[in-house]
Every structure is written in structure tokens, then in C-alpha cells.
N, C-alpha and C. Protein backbone atom coordinates (compact mmCIF):
# COMPACT_ATOMS: atom_id res chain seq x y z
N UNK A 1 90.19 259.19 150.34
CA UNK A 1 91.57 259.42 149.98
C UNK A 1 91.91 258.71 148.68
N UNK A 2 91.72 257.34 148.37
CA UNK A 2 91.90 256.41 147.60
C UNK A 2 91.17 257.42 145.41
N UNK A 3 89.64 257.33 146.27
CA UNK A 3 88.86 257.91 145.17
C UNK A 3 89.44 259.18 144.30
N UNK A 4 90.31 260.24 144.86
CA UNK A 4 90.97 260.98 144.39
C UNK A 4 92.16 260.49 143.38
N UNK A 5 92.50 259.34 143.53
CA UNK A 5 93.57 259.06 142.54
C UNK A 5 93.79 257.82 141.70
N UNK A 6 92.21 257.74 141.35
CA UNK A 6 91.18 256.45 140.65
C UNK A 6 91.01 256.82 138.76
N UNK A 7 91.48 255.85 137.77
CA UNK A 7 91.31 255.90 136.81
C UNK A 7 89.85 256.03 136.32
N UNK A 8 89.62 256.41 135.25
CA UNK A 8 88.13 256.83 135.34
C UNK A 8 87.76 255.60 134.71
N UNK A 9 86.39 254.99 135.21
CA UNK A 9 86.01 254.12 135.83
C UNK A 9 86.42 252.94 136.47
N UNK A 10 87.29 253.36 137.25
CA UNK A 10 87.77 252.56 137.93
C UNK A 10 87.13 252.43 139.67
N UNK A 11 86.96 251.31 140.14
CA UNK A 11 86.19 251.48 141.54
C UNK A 11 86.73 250.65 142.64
N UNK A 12 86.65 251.10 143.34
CA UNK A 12 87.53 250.23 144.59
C UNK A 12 86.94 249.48 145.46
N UNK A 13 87.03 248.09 144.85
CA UNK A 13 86.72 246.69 145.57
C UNK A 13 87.00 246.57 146.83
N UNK A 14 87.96 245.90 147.55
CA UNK A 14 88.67 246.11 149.10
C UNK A 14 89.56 247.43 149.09
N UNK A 15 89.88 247.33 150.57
CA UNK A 15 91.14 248.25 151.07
C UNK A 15 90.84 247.27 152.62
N UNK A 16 92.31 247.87 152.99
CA UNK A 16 92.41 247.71 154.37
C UNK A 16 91.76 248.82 155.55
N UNK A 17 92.05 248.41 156.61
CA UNK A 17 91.74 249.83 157.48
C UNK A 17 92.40 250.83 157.64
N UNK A 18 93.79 251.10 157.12
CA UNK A 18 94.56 251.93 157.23
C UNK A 18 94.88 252.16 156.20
N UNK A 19 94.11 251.34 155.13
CA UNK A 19 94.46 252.03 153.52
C UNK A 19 95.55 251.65 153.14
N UNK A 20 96.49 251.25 153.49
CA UNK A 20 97.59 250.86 153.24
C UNK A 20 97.34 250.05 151.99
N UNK A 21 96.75 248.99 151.67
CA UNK A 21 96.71 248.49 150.15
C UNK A 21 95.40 248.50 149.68
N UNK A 22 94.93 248.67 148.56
CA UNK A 22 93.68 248.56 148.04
C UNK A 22 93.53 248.18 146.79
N UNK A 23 92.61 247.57 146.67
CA UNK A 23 92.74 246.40 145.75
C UNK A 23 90.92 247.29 144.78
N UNK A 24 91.60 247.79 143.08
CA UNK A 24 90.30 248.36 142.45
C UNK A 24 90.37 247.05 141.71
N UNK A 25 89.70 247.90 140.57
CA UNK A 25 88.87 246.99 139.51
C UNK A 25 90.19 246.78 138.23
N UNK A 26 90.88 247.82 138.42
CA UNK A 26 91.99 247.92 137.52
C UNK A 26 93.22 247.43 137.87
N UNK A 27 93.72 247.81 139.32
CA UNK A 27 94.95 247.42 140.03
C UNK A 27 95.32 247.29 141.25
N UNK A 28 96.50 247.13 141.49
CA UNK A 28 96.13 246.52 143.15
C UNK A 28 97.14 247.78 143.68
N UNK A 29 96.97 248.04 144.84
CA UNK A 29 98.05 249.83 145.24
C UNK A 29 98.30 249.35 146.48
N UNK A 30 99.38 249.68 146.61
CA UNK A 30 100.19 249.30 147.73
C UNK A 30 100.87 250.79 148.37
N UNK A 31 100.41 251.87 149.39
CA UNK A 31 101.42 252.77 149.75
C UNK A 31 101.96 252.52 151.26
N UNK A 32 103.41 252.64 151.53
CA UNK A 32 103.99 253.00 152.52
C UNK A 32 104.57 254.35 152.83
N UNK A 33 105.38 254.40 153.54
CA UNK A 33 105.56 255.27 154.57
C UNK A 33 107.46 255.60 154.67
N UNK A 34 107.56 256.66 154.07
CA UNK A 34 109.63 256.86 154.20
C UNK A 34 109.28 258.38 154.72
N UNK A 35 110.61 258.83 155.60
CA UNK A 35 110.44 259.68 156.33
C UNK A 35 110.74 261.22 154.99
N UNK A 36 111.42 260.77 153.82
CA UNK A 36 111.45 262.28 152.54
C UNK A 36 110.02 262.08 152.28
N UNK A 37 109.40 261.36 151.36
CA UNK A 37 108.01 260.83 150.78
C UNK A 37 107.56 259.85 151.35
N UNK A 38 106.36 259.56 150.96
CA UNK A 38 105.38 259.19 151.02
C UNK A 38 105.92 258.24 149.69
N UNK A 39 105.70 256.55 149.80
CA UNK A 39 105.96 256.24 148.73
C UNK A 39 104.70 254.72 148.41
N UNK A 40 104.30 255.14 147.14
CA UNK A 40 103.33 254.54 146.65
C UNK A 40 103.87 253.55 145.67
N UNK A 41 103.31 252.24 145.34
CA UNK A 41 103.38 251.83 144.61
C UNK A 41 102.01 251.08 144.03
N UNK A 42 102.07 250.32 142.66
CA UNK A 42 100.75 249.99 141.97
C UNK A 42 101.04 249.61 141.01
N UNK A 43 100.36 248.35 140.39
CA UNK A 43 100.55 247.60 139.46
C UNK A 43 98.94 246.76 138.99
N UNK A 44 98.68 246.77 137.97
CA UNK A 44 97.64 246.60 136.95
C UNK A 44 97.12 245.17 137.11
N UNK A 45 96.24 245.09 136.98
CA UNK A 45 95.91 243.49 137.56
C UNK A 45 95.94 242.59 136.13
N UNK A 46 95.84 243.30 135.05
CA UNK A 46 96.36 242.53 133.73
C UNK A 46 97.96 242.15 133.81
N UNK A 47 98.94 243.08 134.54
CA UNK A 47 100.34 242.10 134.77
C UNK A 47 100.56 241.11 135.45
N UNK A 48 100.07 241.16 136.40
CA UNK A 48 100.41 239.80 138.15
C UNK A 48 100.61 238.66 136.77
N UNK A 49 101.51 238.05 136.89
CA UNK A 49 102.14 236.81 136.08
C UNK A 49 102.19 235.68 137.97
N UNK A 50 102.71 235.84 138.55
CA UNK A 50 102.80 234.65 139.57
C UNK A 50 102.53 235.02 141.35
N UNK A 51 102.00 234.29 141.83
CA UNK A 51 102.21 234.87 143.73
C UNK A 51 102.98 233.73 144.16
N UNK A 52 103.48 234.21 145.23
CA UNK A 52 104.45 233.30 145.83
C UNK A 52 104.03 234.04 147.57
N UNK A 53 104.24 233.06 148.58
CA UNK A 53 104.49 233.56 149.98
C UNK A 53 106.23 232.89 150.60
N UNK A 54 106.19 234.03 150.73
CA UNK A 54 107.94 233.66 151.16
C UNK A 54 107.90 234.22 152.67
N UNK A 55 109.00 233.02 152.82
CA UNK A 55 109.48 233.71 154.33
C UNK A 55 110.74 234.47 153.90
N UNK A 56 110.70 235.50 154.77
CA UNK A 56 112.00 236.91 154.42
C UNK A 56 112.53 237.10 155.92
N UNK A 57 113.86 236.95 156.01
CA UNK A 57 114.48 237.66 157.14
C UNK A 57 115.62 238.32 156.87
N UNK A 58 116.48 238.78 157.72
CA UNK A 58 117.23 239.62 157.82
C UNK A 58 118.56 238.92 157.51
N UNK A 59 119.19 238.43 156.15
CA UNK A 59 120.22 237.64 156.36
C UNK A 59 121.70 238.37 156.47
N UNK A 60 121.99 239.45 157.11
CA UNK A 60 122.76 239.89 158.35
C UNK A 60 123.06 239.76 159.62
N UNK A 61 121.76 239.03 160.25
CA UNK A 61 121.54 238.20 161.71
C UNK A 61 122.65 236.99 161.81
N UNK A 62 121.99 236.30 160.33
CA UNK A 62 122.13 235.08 160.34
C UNK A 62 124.07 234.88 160.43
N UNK A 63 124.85 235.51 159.16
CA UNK A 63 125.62 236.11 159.15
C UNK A 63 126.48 236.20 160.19
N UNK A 64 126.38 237.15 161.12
CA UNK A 64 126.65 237.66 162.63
C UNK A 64 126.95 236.17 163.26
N UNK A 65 125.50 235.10 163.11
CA UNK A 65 125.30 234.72 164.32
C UNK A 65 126.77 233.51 163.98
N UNK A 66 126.89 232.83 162.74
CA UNK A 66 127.95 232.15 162.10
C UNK A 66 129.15 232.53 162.49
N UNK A 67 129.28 234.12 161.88
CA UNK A 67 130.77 234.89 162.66
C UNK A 67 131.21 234.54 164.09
N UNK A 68 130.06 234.91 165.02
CA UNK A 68 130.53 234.87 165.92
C UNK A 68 130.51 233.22 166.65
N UNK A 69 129.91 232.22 165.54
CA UNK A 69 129.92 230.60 166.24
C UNK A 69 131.40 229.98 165.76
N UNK A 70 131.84 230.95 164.70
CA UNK A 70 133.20 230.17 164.59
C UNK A 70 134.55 231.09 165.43
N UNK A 71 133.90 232.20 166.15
CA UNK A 71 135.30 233.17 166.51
C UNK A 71 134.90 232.33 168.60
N UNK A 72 133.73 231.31 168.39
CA UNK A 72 133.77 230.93 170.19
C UNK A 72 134.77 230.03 169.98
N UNK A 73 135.35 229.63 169.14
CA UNK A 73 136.72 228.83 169.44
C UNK A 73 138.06 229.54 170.07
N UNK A 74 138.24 230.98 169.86
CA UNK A 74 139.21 231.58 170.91
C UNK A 74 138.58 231.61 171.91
N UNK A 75 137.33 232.03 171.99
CA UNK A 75 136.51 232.89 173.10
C UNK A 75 135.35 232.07 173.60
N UNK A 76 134.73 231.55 174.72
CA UNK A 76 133.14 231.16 174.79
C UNK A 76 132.61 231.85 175.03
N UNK A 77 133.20 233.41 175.32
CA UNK A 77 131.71 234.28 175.34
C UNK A 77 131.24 234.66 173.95
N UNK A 78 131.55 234.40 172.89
CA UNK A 78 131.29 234.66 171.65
C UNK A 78 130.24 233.43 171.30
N UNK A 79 129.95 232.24 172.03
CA UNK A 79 129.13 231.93 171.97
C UNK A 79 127.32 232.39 172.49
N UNK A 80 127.87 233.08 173.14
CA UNK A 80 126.36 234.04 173.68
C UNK A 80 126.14 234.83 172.53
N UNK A 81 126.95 235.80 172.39
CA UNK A 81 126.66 236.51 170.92
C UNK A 81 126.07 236.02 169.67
N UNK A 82 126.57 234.60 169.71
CA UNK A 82 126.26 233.78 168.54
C UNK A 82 124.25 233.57 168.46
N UNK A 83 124.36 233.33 169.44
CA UNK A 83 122.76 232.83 169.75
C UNK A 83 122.02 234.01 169.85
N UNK A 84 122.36 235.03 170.37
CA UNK A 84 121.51 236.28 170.29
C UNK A 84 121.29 236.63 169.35
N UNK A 85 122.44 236.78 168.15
CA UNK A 85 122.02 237.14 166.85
C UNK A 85 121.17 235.94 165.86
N UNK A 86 121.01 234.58 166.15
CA UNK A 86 121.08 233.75 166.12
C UNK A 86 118.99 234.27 166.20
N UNK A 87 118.65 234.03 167.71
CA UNK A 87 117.36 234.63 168.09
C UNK A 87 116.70 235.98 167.02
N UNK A 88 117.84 236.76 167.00
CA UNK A 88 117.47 238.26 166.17
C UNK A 88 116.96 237.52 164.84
N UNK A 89 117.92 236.67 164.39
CA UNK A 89 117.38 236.20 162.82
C UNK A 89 116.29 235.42 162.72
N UNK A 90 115.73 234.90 163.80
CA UNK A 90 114.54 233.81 163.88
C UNK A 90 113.58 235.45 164.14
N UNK A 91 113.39 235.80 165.07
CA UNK A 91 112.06 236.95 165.18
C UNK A 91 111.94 237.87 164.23
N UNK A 92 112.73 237.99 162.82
CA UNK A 92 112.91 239.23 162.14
C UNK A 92 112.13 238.01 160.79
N UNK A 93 111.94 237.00 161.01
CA UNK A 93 111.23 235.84 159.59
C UNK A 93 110.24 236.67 160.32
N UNK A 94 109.20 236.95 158.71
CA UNK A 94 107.72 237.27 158.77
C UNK A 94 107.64 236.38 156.90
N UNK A 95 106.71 236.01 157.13
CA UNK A 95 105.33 235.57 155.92
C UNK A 95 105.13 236.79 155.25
N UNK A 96 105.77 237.19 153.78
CA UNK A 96 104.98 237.77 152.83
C UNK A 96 104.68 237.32 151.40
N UNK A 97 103.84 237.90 150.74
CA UNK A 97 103.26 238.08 149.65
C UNK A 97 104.07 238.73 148.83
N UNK A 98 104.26 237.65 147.61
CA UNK A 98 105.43 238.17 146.53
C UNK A 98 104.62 238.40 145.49
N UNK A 99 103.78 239.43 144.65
CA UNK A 99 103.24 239.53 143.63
C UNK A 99 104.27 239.47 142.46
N UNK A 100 104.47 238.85 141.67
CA UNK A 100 105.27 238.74 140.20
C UNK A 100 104.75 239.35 138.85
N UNK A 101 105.29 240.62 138.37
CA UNK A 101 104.92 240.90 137.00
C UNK A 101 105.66 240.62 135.71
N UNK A 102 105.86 241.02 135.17
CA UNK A 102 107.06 240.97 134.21
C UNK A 102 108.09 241.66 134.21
N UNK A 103 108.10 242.78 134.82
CA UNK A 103 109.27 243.57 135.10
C UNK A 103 109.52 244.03 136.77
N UNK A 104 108.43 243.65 137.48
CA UNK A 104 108.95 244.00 139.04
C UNK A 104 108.39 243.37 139.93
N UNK A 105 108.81 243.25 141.10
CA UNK A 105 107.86 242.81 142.32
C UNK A 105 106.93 243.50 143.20
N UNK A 106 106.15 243.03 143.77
CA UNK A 106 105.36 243.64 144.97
C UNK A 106 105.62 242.94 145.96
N UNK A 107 105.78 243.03 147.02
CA UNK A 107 105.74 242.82 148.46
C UNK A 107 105.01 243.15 149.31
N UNK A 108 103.81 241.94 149.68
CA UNK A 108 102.39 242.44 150.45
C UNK A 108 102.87 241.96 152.15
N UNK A 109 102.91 242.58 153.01
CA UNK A 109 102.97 241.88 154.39
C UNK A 109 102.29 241.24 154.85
N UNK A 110 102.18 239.87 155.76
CA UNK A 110 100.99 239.32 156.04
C UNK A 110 100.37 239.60 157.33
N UNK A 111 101.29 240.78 158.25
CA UNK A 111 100.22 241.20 159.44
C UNK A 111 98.88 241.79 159.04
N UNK A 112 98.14 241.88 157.14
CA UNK A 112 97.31 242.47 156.85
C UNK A 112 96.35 241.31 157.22
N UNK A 113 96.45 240.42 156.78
CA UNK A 113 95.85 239.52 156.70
C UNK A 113 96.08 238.41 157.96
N UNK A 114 95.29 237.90 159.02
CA UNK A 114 96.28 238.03 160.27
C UNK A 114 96.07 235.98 160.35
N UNK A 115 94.95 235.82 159.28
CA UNK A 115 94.65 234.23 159.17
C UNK A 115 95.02 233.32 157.64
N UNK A 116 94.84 232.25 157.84
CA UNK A 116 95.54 231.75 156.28
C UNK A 116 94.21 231.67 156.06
N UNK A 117 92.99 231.31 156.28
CA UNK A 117 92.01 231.65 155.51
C UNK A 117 91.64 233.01 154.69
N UNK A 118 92.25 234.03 156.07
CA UNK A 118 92.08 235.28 155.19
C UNK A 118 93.15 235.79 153.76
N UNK A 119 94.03 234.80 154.07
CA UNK A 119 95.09 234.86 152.53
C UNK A 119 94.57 234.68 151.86
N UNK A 120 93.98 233.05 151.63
CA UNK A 120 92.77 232.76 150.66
C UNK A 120 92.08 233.54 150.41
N UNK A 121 91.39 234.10 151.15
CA UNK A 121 90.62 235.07 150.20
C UNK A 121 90.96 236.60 149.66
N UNK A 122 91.81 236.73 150.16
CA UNK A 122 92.68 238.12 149.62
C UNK A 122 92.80 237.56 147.98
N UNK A 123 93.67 236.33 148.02
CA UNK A 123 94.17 235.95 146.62
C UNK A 123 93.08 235.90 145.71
N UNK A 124 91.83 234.94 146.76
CA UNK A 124 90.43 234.34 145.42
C UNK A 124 90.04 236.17 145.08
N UNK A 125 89.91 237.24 146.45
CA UNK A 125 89.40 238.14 145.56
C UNK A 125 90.39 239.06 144.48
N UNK A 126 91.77 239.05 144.29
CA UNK A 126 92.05 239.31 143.77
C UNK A 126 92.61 238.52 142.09
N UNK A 127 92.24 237.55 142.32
CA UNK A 127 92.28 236.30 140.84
C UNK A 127 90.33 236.81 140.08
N UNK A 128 89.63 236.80 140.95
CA UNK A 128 88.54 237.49 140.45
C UNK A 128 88.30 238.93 139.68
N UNK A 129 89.07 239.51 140.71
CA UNK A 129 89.20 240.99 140.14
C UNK A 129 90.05 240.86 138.64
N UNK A 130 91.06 240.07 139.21
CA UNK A 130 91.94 240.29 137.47
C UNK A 130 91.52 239.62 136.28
N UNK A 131 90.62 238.06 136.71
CA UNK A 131 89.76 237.60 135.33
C UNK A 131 88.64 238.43 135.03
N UNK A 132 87.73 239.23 135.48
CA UNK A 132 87.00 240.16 135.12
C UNK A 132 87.63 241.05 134.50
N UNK A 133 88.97 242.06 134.93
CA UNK A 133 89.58 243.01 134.39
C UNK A 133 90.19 242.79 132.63
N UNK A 134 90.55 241.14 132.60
CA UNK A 134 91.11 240.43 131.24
C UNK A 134 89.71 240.64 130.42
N UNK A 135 88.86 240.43 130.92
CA UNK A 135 87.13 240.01 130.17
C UNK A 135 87.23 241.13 129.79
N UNK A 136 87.15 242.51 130.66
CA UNK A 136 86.63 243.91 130.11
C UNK A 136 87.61 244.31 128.89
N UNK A 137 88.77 244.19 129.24
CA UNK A 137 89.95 244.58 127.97
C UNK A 137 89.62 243.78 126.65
N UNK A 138 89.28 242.38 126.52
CA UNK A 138 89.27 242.00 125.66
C UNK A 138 87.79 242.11 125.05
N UNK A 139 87.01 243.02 126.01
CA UNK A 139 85.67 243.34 125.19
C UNK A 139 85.95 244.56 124.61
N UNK A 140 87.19 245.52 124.89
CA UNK A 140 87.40 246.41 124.87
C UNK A 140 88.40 246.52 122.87
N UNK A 141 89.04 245.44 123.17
CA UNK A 141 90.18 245.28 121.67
C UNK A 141 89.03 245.43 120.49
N UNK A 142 89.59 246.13 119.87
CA UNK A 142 88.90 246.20 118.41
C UNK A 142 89.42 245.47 117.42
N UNK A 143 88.21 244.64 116.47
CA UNK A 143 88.38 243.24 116.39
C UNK A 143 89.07 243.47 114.80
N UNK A 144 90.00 242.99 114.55
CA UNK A 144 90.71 243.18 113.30
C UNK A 144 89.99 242.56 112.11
N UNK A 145 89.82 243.21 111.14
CA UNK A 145 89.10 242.75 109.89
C UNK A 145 89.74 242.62 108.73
């Protein structure tokens, strides 16, 4: 599936099992899943400027859960509410992968990767892939005279 929509010579180092991201020689591809398209994204391994792992949740939970800790002063059943949404905002934190370019982000999930060793090496193989990719371009520049 991947090989069909590969720059020419370009070759594909990892992927996952569901394909969901794959990591070539040129860039790293990320596609998901919306119910109009199919939506892909991909970015060049000469841009990645920074990674970051962030925790991300839903800060609408959180929100809720405040609303309803200051409205248990008429009410104490608004304290139950409080904590449920309260719970919702703690199980909705997941660990992802913030790729940084110069003009956009990527967002990698970490149920791909299900160990922090295996982060490590997601990152070492992709810091590899992109100092090789810098080497080939700059064997590639034609040298000004």
C-alpha cells in the first residue's frame, strides 16, 4: 500500500502493523481515519526542528468538573458530578509525540509504541533516518564556484 505512494528512490525503513505511520528514507507519514476521507498526513525528515512528549487531555472535562465543584455549594449532589467529570479528565490524558517543523505539528500516539524503551527507539531510528537524509541532500547541492 505504502510503496504506491513513494518518491522515487525513496524506501521504507519501519511502519507499523496497521500502517498507520511509516517512517521512509525521506519522511515520516502519518494516515488516519475521518468518516468524508481518509486523511493523510507527512512531513520530510529534513524539517523535524524539535520532539516533545506531552500529556494531552480533554480540557472540557476538566472545565465541567470545576463548574460543577463550585455550583456543590447550592447543591451536594453537584459534587458527584464534579468527580465524574473530574475521573473523565484523568482517563482521557494519553502520552503523545509532538513532532515540530517550522510551520506545523505532528501528533504521533503512544499506544504505537506500547514501552518507553520502544520510544527510544522509534526516536534513535528516526534521528538516524534524518542525519543520513541531511548527508544525501548535501551530497546532492551543487557546489558554488
Amino acid at each position: 500500500m505504502a510503496a504506491k505512494k513513494l518518491f522515487e528512490g525513496e524506501q521504507c525503513l519501519i511502519q507499523t502493523v496497521d500502517k498507520k505511520i511509516i517512517l521512509t528514507t525521506h519522511r515520516l507519514m502519518k494516515s488516519g481515519f475521518s468518516w468524508a476521507k481518509p486523511r493523510k498526513n507527512s512531513i520530510m525528515l529534513e524539517d523535524i526542528v524539535t520532539w516533545e512528549i506531552k500529556q494531552t487531555g480533554t480540557p472540557l472535562y476538566l472545565g465541567l468538573s470545576i463548574a460543577m465543584a463550585l455550583t456543590a455549594y447550592f447543591d451536594n449532589s453537584f459534587a458527584l458530578f464534579s468527580g465524574f467529570f473530574l475521573i473523565l479528565y484523568l482517563m482521557t490524558r494519553y502520552r503523545k509525540i509532538h513532532i515540530r517543523t517550522h510551520d506545523s505539528v505532528m501528533v504521533l500516539p503512544m499506544d504505537v509504541v506500547e514501552e518507553s524503551s520502544g520510544i527510544n527507539v522509534l526516536i534513535d531510528t528516526v534521528r538516524v533516518a534524518q542525519r543520513d537524509r541531511l548527508e544525501q541532500l548535501k551530497k546532492q547541492m551543487p557546489v558554488a564556484a
